[in-house]
PDB file of N, CA and C in Angstrom:
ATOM      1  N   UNK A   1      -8.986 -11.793 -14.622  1.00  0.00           N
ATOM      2  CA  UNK A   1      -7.956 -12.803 -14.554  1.00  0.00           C
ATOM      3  C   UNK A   1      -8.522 -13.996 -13.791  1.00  0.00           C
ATOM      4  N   UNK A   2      -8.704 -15.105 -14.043  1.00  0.00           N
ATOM      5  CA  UNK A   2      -8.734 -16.507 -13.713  1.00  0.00           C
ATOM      6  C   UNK A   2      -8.005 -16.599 -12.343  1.00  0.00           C
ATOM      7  N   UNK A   3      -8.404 -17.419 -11.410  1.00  0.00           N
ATOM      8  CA  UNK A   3      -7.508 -17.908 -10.296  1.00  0.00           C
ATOM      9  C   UNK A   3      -7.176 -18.070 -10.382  1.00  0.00           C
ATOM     10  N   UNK A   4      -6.810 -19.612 -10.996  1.00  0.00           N
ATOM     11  CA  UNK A   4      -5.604 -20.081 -12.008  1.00  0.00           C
ATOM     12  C   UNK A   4      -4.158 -19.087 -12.241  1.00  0.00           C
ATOM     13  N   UNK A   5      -4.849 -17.992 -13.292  1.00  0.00           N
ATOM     14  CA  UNK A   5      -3.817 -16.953 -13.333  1.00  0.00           C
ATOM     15  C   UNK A   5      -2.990 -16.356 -12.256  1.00  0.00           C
ATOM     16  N   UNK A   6      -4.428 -16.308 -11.482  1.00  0.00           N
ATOM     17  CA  UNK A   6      -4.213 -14.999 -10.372  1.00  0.00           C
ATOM     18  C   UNK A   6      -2.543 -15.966  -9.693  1.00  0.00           C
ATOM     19  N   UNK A   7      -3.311 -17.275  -9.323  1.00  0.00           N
ATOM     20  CA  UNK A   7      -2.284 -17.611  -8.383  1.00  0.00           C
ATOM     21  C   UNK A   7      -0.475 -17.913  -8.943  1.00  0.00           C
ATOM     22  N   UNK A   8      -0.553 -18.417 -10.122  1.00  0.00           N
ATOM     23  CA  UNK A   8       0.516 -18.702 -11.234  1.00  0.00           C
ATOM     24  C   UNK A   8       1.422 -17.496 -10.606  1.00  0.00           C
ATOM     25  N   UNK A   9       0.791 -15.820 -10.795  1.00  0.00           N
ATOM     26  CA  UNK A   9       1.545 -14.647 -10.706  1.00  0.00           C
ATOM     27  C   UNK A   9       1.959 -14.486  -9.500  1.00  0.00           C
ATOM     28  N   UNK A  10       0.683 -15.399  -8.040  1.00  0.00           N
ATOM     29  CA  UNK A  10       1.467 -14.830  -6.790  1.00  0.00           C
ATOM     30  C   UNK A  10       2.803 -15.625  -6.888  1.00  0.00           C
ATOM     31  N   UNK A  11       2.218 -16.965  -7.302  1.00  0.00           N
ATOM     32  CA  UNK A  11       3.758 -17.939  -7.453  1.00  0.00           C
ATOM     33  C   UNK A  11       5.166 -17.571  -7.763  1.00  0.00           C
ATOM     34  N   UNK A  12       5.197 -16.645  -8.786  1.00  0.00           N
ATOM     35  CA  UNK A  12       6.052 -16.028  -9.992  1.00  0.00           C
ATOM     36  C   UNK A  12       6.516 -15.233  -9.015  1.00  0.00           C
ATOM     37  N   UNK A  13       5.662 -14.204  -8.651  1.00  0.00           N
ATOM     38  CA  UNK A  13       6.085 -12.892  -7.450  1.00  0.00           C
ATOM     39  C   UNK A  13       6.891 -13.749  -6.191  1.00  0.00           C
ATOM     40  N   UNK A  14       6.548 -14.597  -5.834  1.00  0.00           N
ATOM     41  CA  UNK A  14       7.084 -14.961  -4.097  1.00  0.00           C
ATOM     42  C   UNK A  14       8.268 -15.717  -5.013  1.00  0.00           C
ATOM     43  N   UNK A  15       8.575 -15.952  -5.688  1.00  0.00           N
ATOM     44  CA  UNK A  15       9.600 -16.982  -6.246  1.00  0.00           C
ATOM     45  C   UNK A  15      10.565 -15.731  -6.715  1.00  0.00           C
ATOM     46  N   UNK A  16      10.251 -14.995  -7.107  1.00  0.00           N
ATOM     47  CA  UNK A  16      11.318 -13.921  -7.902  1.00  0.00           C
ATOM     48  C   UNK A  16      11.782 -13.291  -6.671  1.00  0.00           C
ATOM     49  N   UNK A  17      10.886 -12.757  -5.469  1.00  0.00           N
ATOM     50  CA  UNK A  17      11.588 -12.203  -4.638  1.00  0.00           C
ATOM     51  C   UNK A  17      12.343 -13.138  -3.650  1.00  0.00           C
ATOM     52  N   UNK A  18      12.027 -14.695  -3.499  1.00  0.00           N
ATOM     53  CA  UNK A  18      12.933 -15.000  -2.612  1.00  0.00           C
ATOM     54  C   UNK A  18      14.077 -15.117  -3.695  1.00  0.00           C
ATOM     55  N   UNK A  19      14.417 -15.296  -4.879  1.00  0.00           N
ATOM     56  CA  UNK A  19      15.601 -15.243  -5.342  1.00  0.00           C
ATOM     57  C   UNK A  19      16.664 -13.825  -5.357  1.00  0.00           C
ATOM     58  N   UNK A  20      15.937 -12.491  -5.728  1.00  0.00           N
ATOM     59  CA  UNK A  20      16.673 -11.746  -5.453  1.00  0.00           C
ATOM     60  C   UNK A  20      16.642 -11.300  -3.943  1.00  0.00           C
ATOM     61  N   UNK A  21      16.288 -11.886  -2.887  1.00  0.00           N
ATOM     62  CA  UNK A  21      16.651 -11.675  -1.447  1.00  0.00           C
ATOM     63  C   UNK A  21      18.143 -12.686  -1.516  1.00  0.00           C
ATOM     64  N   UNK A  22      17.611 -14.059  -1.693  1.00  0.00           N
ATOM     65  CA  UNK A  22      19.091 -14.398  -1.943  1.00  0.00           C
ATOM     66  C   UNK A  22      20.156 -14.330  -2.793  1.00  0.00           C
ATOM     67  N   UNK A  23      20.035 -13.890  -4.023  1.00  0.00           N
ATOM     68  CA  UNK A  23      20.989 -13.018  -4.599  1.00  0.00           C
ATOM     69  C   UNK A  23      21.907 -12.292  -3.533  1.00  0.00           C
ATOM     70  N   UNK A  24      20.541 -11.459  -2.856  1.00  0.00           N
ATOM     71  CA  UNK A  24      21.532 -10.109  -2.127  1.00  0.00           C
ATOM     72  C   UNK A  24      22.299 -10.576  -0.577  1.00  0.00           C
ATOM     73  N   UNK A  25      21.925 -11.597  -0.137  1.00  0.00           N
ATOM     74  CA  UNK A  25      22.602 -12.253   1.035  1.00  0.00           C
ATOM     75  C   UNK A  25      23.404 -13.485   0.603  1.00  0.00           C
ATOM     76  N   UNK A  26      23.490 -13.578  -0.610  1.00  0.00           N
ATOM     77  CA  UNK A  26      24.892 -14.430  -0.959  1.00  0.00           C
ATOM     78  C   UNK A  26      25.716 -13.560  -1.447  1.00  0.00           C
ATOM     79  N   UNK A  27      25.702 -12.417  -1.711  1.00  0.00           N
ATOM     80  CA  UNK A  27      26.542 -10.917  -2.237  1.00  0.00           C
ATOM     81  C   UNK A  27      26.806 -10.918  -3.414  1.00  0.00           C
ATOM     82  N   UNK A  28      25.649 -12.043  -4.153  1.00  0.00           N
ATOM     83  CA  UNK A  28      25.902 -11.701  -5.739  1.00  0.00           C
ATOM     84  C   UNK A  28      25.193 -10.592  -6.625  1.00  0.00           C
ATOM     85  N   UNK A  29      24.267  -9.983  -5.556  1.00  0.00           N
ATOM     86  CA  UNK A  29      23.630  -8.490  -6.548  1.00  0.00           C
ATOM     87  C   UNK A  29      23.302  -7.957  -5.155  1.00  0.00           C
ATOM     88  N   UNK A  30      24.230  -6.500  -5.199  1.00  0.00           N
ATOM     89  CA  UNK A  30      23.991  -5.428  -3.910  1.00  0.00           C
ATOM     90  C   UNK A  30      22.590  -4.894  -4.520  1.00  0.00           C
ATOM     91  N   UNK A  31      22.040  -4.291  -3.015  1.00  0.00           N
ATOM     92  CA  UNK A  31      20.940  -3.714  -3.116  1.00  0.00           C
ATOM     93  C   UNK A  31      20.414  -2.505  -4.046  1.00  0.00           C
ATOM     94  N   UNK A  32      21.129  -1.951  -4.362  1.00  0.00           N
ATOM     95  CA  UNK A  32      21.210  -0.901  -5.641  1.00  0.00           C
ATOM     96  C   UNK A  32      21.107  -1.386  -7.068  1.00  0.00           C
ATOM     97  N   UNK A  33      21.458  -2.759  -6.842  1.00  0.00           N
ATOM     98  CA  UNK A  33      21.109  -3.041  -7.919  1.00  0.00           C
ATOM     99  C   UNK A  33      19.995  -3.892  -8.699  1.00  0.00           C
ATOM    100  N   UNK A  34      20.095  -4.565  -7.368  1.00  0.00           N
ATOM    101  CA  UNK A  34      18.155  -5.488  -6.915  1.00  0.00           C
ATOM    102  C   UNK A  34      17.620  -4.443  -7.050  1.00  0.00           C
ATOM    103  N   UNK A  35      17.648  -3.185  -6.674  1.00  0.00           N
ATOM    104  CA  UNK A  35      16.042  -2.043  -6.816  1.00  0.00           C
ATOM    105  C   UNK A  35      16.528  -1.432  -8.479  1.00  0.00           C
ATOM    106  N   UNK A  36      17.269  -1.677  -9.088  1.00  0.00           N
ATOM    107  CA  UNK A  36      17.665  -0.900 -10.808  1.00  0.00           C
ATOM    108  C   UNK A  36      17.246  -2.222 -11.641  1.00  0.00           C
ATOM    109  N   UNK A  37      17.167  -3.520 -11.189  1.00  0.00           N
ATOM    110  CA  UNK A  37      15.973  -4.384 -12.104  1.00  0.00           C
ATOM    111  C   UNK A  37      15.101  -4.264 -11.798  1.00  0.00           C
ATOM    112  N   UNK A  38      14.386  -3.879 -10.383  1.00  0.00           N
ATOM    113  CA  UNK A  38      13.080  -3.646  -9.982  1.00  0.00           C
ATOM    114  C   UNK A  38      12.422  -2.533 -10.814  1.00  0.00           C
ATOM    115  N   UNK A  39      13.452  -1.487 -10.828  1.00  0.00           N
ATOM    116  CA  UNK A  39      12.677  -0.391 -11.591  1.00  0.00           C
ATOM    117  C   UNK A  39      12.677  -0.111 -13.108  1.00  0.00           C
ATOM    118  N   UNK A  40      13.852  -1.316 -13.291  1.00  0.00           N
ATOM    119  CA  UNK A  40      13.661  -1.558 -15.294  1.00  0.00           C
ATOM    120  C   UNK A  40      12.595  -2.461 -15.640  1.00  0.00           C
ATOM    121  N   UNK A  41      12.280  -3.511 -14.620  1.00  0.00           N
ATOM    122  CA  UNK A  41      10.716  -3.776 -14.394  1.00  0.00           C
ATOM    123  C   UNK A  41       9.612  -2.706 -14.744  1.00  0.00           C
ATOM    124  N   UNK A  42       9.424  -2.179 -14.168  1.00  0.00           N
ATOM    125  CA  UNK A  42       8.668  -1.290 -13.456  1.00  0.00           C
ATOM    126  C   UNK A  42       8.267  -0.073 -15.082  1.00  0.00           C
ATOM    127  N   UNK A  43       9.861   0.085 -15.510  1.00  0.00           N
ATOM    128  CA  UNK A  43       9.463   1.254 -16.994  1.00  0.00           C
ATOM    129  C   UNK A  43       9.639   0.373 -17.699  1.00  0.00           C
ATOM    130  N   UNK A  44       9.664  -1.006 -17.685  1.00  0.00           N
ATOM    131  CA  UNK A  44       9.362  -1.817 -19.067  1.00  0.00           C
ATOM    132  C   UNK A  44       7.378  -1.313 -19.066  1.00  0.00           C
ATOM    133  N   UNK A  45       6.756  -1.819 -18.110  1.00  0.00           N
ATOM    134  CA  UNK A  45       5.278  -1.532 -18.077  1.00  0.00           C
ATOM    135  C   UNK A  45       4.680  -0.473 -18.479  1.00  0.00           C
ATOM    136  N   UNK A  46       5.375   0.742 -17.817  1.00  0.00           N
ATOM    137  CA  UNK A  46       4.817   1.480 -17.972  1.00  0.00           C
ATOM    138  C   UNK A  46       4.915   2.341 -19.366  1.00  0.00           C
ATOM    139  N   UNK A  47       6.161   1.742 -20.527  1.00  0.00           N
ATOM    140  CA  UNK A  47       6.318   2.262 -21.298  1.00  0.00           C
ATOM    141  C   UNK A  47       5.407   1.248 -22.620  1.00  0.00           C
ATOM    142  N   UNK A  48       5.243  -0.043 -21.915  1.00  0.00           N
ATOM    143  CA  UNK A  48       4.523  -1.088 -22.954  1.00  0.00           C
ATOM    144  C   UNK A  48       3.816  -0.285 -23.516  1.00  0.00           C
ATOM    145  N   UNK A  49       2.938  -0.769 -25.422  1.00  0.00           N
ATOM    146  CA  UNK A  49       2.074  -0.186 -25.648  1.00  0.00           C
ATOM    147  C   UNK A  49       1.283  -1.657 -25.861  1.00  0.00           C
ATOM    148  N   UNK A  50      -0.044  -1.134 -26.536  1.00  0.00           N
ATOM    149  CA  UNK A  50      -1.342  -1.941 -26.720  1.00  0.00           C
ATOM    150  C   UNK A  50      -2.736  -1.635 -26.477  1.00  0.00           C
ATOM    151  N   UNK A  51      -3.832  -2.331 -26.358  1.00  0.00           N
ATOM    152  CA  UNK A  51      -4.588  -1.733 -26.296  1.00  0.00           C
ATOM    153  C   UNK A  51      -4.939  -0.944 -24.726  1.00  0.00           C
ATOM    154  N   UNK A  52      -6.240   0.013 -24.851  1.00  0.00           N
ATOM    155  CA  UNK A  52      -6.025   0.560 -23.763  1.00  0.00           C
ATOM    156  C   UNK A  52      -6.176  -0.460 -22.476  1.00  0.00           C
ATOM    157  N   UNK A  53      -6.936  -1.382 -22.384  1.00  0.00           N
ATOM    158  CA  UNK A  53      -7.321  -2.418 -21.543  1.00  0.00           C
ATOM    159  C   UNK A  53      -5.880  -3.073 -20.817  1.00  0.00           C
ATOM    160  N   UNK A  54      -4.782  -3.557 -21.767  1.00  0.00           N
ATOM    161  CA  UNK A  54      -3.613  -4.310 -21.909  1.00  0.00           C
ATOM    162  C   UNK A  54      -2.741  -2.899 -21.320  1.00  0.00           C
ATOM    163  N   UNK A  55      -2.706  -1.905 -21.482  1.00  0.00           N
ATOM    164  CA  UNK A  55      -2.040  -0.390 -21.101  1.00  0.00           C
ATOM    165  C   UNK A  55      -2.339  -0.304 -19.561  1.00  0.00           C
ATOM    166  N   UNK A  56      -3.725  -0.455 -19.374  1.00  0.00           N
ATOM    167  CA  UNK A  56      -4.078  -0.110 -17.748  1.00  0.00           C
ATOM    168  C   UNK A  56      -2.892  -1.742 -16.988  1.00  0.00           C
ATOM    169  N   UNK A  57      -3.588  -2.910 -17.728  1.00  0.00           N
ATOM    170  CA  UNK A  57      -2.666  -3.980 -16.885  1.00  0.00           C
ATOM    171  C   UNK A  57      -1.297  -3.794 -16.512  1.00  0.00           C
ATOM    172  N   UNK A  58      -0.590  -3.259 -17.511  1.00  0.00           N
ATOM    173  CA  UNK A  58       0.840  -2.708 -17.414  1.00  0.00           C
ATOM    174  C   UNK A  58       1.138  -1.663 -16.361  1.00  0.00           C
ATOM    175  N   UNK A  59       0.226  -0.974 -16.361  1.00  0.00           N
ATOM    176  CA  UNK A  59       0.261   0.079 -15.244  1.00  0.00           C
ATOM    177  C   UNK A  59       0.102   0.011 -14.072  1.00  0.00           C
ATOM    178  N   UNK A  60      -0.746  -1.163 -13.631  1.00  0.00           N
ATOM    179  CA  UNK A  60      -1.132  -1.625 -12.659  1.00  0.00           C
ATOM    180  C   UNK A  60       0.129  -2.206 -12.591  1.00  0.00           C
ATOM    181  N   UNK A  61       0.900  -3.496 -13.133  1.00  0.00           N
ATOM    182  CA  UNK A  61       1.674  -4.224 -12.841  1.00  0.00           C
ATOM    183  C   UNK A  61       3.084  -2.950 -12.667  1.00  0.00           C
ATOM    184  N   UNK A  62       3.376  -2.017 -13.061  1.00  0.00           N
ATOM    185  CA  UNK A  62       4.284  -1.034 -12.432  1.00  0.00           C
ATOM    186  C   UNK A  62       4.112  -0.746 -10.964  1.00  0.00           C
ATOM    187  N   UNK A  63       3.040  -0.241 -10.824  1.00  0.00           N
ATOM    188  CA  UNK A  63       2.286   0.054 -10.089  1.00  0.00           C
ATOM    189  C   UNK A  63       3.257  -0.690  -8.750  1.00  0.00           C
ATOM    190  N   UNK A  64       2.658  -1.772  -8.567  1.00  0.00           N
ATOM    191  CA  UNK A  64       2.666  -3.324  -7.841  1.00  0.00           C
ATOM    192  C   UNK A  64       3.989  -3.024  -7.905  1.00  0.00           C
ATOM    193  N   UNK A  65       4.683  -3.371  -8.793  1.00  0.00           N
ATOM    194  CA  UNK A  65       6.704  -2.915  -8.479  1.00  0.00           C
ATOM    195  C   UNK A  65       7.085  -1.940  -7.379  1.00  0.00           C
ATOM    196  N   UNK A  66       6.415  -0.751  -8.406  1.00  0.00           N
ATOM    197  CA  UNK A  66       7.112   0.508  -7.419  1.00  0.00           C
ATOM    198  C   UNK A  66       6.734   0.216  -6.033  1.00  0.00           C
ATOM    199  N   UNK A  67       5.757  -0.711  -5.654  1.00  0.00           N
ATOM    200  CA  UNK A  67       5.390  -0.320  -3.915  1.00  0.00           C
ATOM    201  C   UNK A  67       6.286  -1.273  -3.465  1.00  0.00           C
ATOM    202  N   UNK A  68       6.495  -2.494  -4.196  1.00  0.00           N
ATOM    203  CA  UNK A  68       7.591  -3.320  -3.735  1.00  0.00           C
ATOM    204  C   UNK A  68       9.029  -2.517  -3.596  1.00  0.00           C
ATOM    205  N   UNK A  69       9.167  -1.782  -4.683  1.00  0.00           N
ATOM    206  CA  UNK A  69      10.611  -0.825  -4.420  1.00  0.00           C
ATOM    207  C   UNK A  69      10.176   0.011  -2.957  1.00  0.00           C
ATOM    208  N   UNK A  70       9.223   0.514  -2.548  1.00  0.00           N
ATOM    209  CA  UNK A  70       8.826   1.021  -1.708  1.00  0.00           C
ATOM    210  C   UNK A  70       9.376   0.801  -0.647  1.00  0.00           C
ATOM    211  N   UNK A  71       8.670  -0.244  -0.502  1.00  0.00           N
ATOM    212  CA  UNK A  71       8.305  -0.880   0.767  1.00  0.00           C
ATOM    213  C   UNK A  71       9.194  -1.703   1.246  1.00  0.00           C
ATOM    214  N   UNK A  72      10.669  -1.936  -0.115  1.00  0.00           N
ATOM    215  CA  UNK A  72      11.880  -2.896   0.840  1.00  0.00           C
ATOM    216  C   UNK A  72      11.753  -4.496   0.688  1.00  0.00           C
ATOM    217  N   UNK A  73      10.731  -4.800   0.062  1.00  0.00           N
ATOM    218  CA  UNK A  73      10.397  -6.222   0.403  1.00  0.00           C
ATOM    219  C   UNK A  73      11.526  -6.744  -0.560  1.00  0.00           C
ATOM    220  N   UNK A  74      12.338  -6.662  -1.615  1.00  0.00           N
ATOM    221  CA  UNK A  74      13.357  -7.875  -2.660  1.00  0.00           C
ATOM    222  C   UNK A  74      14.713  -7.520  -1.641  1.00  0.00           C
ATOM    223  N   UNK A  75      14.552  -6.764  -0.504  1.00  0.00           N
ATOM    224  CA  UNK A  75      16.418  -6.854  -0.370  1.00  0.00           C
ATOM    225  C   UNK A  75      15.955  -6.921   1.574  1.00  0.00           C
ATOM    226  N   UNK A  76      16.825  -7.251   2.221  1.00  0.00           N
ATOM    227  CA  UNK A  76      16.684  -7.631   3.676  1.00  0.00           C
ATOM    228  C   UNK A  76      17.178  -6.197   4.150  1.00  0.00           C
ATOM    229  N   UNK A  77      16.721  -5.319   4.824  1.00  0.00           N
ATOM    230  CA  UNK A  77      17.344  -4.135   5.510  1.00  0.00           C
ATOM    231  C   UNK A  77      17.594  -4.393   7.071  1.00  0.00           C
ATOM    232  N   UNK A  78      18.597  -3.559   7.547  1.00  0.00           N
ATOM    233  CA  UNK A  78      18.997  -4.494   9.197  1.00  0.00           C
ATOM    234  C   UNK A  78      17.991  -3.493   9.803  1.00  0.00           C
TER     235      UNK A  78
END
């Protein structure tokens, strides 16, 4: 992936999560439900098909979700 690329996606990533952080502190999507697009994210990838090359990217990019579901980072915990 190109820098170019690379950075486009961190862009995309820090932009998607400050929106569903504020989603969830303006009380327009509770946290249950910020992590049930995270994880329809997450089995859109891992169910993609294509070649095997384009299969691993998908997996990886699940991957990258689930630790975000992990780890708490799209919703503010007290």
């Amino acid at each position: 992936m190109s820098t170019t690329s690379e950075n486009a996606g961190q862009a995309a990533l820090s932009i998607c999560e400050a929106l569903l952080l504020a989603m969830n502190d303006r009380g327009l999507l509770p946290e249950h439900e910020i992590v049930g697009v995270l994880r329809d994210a997450a089995a859109t990838h891992m169910n993609a098909l294509g070649t095997e090359l384009e299969m691993e990217g998908h997996r990886a990019v699940a991957e990258l979700i689930n630790v975000i579901i992990a780890s708490g980072n799209s919703v503010r915990r007290p």
